[in-house]
PDB file of N, CA and C in Angstrom:
ATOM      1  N   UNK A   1      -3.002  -0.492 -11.017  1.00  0.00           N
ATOM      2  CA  UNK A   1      -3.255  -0.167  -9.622  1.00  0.00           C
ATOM      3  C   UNK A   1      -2.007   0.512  -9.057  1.00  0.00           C
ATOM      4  N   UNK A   2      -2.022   1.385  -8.154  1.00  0.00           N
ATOM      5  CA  UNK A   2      -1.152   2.312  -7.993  1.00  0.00           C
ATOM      6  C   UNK A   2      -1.066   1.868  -6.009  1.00  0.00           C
ATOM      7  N   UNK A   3       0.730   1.881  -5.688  1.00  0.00           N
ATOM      8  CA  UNK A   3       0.696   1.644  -4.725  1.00  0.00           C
ATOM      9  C   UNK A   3      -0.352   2.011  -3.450  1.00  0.00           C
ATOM     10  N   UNK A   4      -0.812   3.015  -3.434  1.00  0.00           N
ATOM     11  CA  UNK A   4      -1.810   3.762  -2.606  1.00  0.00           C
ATOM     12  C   UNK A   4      -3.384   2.935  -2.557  1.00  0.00           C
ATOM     13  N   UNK A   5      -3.501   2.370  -3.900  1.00  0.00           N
ATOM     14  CA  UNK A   5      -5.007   1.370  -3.895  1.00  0.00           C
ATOM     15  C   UNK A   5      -4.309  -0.182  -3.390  1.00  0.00           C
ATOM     16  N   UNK A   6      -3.272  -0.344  -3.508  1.00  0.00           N
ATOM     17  CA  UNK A   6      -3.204  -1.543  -3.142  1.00  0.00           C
ATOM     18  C   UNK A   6      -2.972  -1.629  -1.746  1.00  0.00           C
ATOM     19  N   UNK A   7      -2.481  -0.854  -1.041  1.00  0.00           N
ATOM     20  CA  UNK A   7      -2.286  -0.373   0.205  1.00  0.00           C
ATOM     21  C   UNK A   7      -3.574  -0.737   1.303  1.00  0.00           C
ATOM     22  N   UNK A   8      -4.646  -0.034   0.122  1.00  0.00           N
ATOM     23  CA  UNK A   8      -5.746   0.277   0.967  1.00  0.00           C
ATOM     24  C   UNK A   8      -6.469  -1.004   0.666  1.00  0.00           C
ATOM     25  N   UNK A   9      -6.683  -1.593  -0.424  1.00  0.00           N
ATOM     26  CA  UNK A   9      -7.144  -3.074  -0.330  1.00  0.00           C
ATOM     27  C   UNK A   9      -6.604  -4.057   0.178  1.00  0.00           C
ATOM     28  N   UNK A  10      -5.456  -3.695   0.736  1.00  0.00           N
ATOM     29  CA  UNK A  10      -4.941  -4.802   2.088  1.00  0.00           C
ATOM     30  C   UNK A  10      -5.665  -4.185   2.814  1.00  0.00           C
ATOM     31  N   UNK A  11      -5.457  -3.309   3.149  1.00  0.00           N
ATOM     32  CA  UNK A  11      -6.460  -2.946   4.714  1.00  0.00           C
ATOM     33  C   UNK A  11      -7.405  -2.835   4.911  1.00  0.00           C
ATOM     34  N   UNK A  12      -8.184  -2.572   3.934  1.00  0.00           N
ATOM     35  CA  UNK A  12      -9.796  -3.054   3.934  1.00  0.00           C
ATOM     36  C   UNK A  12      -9.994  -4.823   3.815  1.00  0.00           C
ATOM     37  N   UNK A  13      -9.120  -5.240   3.672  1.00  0.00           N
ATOM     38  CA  UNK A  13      -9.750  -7.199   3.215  1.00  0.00           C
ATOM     39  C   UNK A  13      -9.260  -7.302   4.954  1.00  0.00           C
ATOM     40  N   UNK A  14      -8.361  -6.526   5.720  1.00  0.00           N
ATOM     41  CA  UNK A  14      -7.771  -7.018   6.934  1.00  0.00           C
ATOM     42  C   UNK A  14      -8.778  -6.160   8.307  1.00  0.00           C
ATOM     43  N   UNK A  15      -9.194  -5.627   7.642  1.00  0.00           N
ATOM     44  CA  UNK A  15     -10.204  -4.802   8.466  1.00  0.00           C
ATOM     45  C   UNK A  15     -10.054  -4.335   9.684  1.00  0.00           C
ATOM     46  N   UNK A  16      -8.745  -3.045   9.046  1.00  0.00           N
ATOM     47  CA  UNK A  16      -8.581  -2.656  10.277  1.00  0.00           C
ATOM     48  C   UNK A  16      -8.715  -0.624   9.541  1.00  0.00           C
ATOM     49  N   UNK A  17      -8.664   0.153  11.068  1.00  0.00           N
ATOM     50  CA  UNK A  17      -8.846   1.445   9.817  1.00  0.00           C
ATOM     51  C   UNK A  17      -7.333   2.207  10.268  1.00  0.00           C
ATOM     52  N   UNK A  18      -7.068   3.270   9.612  1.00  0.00           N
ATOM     53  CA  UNK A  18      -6.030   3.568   8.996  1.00  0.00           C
ATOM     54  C   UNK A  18      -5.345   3.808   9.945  1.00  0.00           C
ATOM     55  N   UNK A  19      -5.234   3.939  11.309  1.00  0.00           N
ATOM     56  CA  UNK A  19      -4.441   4.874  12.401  1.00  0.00           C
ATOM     57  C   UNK A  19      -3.936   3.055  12.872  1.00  0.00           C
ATOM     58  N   UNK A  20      -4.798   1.973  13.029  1.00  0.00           N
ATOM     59  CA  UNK A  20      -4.340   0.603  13.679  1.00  0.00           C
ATOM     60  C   UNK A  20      -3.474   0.092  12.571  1.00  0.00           C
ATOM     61  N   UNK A  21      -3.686   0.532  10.903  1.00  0.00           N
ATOM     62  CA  UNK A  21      -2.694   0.191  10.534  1.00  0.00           C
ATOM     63  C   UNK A  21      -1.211   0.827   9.778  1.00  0.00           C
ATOM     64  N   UNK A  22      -1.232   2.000  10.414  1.00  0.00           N
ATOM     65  CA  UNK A  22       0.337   2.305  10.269  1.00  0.00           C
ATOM     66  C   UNK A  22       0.683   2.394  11.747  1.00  0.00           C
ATOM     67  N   UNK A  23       0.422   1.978  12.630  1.00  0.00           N
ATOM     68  CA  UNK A  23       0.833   2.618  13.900  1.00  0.00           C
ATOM     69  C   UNK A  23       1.777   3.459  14.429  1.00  0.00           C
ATOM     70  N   UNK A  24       2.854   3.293  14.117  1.00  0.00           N
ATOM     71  CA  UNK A  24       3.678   4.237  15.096  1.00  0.00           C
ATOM     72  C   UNK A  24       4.617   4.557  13.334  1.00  0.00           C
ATOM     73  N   UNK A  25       4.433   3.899  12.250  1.00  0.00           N
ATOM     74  CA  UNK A  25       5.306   3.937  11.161  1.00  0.00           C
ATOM     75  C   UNK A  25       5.609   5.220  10.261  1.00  0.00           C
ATOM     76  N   UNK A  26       3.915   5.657  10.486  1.00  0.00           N
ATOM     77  CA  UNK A  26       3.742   7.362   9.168  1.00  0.00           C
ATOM     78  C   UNK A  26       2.297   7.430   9.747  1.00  0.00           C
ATOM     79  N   UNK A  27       2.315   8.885  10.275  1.00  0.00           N
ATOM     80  CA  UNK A  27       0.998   9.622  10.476  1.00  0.00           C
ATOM     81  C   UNK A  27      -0.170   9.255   9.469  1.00  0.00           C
ATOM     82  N   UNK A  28      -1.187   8.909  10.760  1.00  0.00           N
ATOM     83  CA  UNK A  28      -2.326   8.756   9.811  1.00  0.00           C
ATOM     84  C   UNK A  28      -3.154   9.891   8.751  1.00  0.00           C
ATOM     85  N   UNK A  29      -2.514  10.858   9.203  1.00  0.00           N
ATOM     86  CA  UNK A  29      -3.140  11.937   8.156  1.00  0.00           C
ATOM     87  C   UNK A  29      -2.336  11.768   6.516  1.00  0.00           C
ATOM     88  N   UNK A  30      -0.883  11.310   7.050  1.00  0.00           N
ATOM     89  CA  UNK A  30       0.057  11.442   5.493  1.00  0.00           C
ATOM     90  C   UNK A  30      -0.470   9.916   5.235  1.00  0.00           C
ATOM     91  N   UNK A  31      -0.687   8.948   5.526  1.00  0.00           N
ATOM     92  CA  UNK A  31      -0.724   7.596   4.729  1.00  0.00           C
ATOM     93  C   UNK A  31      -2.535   7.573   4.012  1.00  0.00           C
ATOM     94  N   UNK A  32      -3.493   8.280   4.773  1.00  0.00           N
ATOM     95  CA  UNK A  32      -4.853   8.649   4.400  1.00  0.00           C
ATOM     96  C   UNK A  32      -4.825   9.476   3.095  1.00  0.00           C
ATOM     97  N   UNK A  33      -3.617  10.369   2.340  1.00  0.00           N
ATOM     98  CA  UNK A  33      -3.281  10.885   1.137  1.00  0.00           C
ATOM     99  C   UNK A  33      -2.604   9.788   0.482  1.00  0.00           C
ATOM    100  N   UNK A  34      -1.922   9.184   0.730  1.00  0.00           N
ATOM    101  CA  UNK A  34      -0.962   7.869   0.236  1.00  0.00           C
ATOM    102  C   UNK A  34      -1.754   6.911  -0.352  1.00  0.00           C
ATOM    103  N   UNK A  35      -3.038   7.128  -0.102  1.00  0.00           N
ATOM    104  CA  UNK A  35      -3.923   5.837  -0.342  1.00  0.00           C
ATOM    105  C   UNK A  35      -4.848   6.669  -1.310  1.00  0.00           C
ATOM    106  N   UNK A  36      -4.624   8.213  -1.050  1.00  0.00           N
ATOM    107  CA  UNK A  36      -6.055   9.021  -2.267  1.00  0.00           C
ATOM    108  C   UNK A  36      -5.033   9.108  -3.117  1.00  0.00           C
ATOM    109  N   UNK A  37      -3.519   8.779  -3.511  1.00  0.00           N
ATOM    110  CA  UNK A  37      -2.484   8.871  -4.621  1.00  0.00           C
ATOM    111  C   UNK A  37      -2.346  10.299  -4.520  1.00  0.00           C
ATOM    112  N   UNK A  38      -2.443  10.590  -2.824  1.00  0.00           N
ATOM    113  CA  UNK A  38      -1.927  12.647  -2.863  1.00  0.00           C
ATOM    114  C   UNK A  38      -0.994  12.820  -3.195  1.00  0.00           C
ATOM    115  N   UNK A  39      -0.381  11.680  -1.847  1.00  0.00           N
ATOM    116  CA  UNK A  39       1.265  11.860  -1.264  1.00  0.00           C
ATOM    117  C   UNK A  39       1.964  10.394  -1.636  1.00  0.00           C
ATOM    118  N   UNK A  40       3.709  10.865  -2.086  1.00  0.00           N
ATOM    119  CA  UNK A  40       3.705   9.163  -2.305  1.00  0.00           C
ATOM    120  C   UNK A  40       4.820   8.818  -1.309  1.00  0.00           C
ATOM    121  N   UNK A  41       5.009   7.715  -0.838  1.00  0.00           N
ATOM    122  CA  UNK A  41       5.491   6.935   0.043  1.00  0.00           C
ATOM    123  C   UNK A  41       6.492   6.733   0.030  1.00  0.00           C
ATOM    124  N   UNK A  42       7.800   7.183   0.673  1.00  0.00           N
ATOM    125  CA  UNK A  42       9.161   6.755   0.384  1.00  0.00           C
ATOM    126  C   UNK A  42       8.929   4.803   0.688  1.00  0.00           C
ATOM    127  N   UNK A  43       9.927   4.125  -0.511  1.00  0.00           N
ATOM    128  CA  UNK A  43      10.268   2.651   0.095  1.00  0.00           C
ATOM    129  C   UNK A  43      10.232   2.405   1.200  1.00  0.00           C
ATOM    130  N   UNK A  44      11.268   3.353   1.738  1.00  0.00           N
ATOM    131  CA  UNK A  44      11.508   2.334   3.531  1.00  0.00           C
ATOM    132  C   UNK A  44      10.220   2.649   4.335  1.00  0.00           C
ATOM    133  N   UNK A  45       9.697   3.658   3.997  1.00  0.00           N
ATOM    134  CA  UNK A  45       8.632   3.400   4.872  1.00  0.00           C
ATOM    135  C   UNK A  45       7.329   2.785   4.197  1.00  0.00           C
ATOM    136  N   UNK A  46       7.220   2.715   2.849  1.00  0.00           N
ATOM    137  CA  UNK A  46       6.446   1.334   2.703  1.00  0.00           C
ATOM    138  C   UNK A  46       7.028   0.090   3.165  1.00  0.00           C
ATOM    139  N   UNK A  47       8.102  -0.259   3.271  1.00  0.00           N
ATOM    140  CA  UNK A  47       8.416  -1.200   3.660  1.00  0.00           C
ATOM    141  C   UNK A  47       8.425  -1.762   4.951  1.00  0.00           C
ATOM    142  N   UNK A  48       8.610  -0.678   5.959  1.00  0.00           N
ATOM    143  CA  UNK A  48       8.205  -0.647   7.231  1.00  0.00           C
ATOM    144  C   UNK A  48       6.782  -1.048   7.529  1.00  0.00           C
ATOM    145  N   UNK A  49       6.073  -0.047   6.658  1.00  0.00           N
ATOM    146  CA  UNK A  49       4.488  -0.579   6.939  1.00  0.00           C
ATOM    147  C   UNK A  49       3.794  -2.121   6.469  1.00  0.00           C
ATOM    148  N   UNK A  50       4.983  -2.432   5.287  1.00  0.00           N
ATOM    149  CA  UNK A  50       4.560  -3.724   4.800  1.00  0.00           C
ATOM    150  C   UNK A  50       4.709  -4.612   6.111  1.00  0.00           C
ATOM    151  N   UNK A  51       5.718  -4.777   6.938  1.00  0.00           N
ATOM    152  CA  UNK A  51       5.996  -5.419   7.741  1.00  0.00           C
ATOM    153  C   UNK A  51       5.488  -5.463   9.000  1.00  0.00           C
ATOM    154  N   UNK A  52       5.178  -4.415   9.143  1.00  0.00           N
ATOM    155  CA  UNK A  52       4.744  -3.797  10.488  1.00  0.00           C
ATOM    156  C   UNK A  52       2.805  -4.723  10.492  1.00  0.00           C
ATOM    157  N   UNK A  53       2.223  -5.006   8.693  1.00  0.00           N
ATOM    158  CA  UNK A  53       1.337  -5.633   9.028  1.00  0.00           C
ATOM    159  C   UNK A  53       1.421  -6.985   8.321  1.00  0.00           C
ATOM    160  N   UNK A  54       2.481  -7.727   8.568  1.00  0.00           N
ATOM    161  CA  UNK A  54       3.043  -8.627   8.148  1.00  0.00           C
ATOM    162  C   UNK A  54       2.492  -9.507   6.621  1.00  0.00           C
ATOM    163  N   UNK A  55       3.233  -8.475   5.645  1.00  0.00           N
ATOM    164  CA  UNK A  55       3.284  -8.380   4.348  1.00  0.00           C
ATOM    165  C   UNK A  55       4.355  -8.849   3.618  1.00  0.00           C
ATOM    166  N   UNK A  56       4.657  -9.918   2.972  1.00  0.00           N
ATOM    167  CA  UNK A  56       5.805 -10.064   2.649  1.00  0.00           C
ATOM    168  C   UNK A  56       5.552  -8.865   1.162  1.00  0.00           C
ATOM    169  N   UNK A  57       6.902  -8.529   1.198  1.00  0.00           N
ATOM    170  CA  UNK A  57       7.574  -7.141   0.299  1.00  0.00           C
ATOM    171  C   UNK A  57       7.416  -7.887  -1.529  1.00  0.00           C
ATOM    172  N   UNK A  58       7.584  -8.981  -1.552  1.00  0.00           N
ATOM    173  CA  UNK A  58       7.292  -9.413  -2.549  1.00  0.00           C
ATOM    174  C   UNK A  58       5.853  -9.796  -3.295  1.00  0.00           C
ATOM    175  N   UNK A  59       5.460 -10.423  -2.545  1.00  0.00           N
ATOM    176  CA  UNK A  59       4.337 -10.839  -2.760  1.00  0.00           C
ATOM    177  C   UNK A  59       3.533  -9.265  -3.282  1.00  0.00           C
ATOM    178  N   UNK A  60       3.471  -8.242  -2.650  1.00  0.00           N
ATOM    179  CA  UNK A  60       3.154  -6.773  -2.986  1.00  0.00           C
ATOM    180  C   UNK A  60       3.857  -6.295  -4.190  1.00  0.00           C
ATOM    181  N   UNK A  61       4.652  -6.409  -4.303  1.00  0.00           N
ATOM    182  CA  UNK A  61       5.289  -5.925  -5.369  1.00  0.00           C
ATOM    183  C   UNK A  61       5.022  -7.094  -6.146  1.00  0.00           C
ATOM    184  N   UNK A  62       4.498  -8.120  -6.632  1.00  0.00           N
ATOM    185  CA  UNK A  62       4.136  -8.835  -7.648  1.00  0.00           C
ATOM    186  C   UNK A  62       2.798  -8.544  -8.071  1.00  0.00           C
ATOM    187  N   UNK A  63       2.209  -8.335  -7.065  1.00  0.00           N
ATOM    188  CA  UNK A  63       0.732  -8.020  -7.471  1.00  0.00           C
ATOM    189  C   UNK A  63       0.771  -6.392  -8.287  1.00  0.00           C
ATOM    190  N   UNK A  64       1.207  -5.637  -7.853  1.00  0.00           N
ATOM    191  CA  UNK A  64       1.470  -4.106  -8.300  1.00  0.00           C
ATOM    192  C   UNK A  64       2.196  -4.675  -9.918  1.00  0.00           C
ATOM    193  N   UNK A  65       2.712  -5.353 -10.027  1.00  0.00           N
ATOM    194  CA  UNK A  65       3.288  -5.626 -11.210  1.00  0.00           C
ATOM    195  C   UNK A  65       2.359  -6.335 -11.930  1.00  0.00           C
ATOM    196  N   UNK A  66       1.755  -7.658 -11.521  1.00  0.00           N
ATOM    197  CA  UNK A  66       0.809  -8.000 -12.155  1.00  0.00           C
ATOM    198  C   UNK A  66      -0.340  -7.127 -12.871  1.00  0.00           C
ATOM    199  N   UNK A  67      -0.190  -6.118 -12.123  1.00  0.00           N
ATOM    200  CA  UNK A  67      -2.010  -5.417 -12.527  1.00  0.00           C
ATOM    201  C   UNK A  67      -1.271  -4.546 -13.848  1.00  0.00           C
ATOM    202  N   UNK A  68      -0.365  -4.081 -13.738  1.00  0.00           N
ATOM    203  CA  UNK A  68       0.485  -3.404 -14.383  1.00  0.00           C
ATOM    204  C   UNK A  68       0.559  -4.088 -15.960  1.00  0.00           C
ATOM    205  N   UNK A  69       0.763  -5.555 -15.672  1.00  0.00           N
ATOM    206  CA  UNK A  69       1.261  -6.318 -17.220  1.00  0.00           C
ATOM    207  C   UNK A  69      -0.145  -6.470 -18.054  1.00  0.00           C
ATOM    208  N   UNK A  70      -1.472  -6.847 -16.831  1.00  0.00           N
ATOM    209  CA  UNK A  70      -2.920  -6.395 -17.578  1.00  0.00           C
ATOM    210  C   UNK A  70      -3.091  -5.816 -17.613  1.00  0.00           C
ATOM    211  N   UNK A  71      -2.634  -4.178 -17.581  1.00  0.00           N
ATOM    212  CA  UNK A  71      -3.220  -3.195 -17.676  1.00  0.00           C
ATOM    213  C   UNK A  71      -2.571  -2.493 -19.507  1.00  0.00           C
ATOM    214  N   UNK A  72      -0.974  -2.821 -19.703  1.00  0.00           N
ATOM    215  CA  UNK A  72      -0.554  -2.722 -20.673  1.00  0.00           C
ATOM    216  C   UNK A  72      -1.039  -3.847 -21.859  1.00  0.00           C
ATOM    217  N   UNK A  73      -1.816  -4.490 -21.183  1.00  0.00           N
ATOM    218  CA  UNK A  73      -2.175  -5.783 -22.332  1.00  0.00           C
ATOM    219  C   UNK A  73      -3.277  -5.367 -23.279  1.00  0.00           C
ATOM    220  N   UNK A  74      -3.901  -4.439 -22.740  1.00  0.00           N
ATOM    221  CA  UNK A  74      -5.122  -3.598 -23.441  1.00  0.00           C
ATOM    222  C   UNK A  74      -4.631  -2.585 -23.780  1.00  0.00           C
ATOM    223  N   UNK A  75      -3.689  -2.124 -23.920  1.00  0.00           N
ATOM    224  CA  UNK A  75      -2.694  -0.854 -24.963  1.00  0.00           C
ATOM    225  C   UNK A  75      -2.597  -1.040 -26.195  1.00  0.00           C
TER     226      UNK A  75
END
């Protein structure tokens, strides 16, 4: 899973749509590519957005890693 799907499956399980959840952090037109894996996301401002919808930074980055260790397990 690639930061951009995991992005968007927080925000679809939180049900909100894309402009309520970056608000003031990154234009909803650039984070709406961020999530099709157009455009990719500098850290700080994933990190901003992690927070901004109160995400701990880890917990995200474990899961992105997790999918990662099953995904090489079938290699």
């Amino acid at each position: 899973m690639l930061v951009g799907e995991l992005l968007k499956k927080y925000r679809t399980e939180k049900m909100k749509k894309q402009k309520q959840w970056v608000g003031n952090v990154i234009s909803p037109s650039f984070y709406a590519k961020v999530e099709k894996n157009i455009h990719r996301i500098t850290v700080d401002d994933l990190i901003e957005l992690l927070h901004y919808n109160k995400i701990s930074v880890l917990n995200f980055f474990s899961k992105l890693d997790r999918q990662e260790q099953s995904q090489n397990a079938f290699k």
